[in-house]
Protein backbone atom coordinates (compact mmCIF):
# COMPACT_ATOMS: atom_id res chain seq x y z
CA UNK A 1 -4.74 6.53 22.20
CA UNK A 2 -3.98 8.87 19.61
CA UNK A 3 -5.44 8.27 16.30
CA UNK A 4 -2.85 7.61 13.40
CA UNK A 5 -3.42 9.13 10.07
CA UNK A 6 -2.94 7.07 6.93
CA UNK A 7 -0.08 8.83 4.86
CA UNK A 8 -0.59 8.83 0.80
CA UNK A 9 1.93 5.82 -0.90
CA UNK A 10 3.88 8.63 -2.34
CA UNK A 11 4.40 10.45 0.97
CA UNK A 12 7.62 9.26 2.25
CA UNK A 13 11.17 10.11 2.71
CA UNK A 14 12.49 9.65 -0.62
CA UNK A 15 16.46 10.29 0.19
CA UNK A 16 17.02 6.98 2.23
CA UNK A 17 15.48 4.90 -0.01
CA UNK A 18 16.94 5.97 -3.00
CA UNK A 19 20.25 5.63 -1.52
CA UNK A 20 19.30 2.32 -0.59
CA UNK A 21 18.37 1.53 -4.22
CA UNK A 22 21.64 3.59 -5.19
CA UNK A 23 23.67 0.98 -3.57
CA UNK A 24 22.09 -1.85 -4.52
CA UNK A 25 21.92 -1.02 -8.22
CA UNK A 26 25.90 0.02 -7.85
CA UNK A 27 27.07 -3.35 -6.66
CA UNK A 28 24.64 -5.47 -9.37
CA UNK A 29 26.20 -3.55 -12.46
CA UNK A 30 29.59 -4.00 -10.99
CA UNK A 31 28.73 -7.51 -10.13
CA UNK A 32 27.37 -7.92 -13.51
CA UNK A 33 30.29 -5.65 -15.31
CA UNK A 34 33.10 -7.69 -13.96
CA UNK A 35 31.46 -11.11 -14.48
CA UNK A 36 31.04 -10.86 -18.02
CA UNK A 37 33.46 -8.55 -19.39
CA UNK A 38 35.60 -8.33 -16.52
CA UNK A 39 38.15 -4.85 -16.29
CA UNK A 40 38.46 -3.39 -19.49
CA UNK A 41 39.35 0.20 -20.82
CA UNK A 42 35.99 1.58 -20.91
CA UNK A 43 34.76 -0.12 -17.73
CA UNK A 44 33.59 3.01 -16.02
CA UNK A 45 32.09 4.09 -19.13
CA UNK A 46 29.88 0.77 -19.04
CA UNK A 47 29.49 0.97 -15.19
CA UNK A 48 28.03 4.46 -15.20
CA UNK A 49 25.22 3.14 -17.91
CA UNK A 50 24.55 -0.19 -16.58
CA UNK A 51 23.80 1.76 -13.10
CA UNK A 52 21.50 3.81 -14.64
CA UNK A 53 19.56 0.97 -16.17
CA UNK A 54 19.33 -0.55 -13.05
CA UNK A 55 18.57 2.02 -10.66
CA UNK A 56 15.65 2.97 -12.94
CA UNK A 57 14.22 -0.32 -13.14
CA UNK A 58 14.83 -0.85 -9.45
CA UNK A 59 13.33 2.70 -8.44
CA UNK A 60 10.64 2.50 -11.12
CA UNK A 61 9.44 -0.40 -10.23
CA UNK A 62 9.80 -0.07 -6.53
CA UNK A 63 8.59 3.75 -6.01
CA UNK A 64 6.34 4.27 -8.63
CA UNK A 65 4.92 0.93 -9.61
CA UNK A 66 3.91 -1.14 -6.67
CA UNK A 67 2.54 1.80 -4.74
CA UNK A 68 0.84 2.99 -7.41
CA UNK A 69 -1.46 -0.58 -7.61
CA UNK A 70 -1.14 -0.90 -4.67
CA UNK A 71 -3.02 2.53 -4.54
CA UNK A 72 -5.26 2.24 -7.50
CA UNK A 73 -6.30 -1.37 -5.74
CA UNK A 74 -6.90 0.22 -2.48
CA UNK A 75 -8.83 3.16 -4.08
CA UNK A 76 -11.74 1.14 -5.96
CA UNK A 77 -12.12 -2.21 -3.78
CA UNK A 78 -13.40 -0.48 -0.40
CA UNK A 79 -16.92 -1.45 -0.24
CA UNK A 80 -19.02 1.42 -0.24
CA UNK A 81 -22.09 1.30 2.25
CA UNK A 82 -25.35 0.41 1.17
CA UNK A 83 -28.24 2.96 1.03
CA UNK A 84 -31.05 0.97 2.29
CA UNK A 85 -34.57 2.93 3.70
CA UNK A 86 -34.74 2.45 7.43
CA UNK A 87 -37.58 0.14 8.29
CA UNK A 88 -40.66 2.33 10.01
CA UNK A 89 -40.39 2.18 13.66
CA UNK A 90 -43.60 0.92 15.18
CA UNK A 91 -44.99 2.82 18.76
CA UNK A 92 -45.36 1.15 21.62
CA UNK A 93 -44.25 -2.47 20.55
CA UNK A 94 -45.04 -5.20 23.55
CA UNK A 95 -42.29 -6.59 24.89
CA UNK A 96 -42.06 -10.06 24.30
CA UNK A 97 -39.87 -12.17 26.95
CA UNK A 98 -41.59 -10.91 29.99
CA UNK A 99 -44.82 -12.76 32.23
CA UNK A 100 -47.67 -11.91 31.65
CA UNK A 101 -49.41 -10.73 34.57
CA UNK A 102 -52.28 -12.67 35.90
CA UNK A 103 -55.13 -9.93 36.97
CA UNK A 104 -58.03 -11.59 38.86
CA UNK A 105 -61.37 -9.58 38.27
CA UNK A 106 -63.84 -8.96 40.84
């Protein structure tokens, strides 16, 4: 099996994402627009600067933000080995689970 390679957080396609984000920050300030004020004169006006609120709260926090912990996190909790001296081997070490042999002497 092939080996997959981890990709950095901020390697990614950007483009569908951020149309995905687009979208959803376009229909909450028009959601929010026409709820409160409802269609007015300058609605487009307010539209086009409530999007951009959203959409950078939305992409900031979802693009930069959370992968960004989430990377920081990542980055100083792996546990690092420890550097501990390898005990002295000793030669010739009996083996302990066999018989012993029984040798008569003559």
């Amino acid at each position: 099996m092939a080996k997959v390679l981890k990709r950095h957080p901020f390697q990614r396609d950007w483009r569908r994402d951020l149309l995905i984000a687009g979208l959803i920050s376009m229909l909450l300030a028009m959601a929010l627009l026409l709820y409160t004020f409802g269609l007015t004169s300058d609605f487009i006006f307010r539209l086009f600067n409530a999007f951009l609120v959203v959409f950078i709260l939305l992409a900031g926090t979802a693009f930069v933000i959370v992968p960004g912990v989430n990377w920081v996190f990542m980055r100083f909790s792996k546990k690092k080995p420890k550097t501990t001296k390898a005990a002295p081997r000793q030669a010739a070490a009996p083996k302990r689970n066999l018989p012993k042999i029984n040798r008569t002497e003559d």
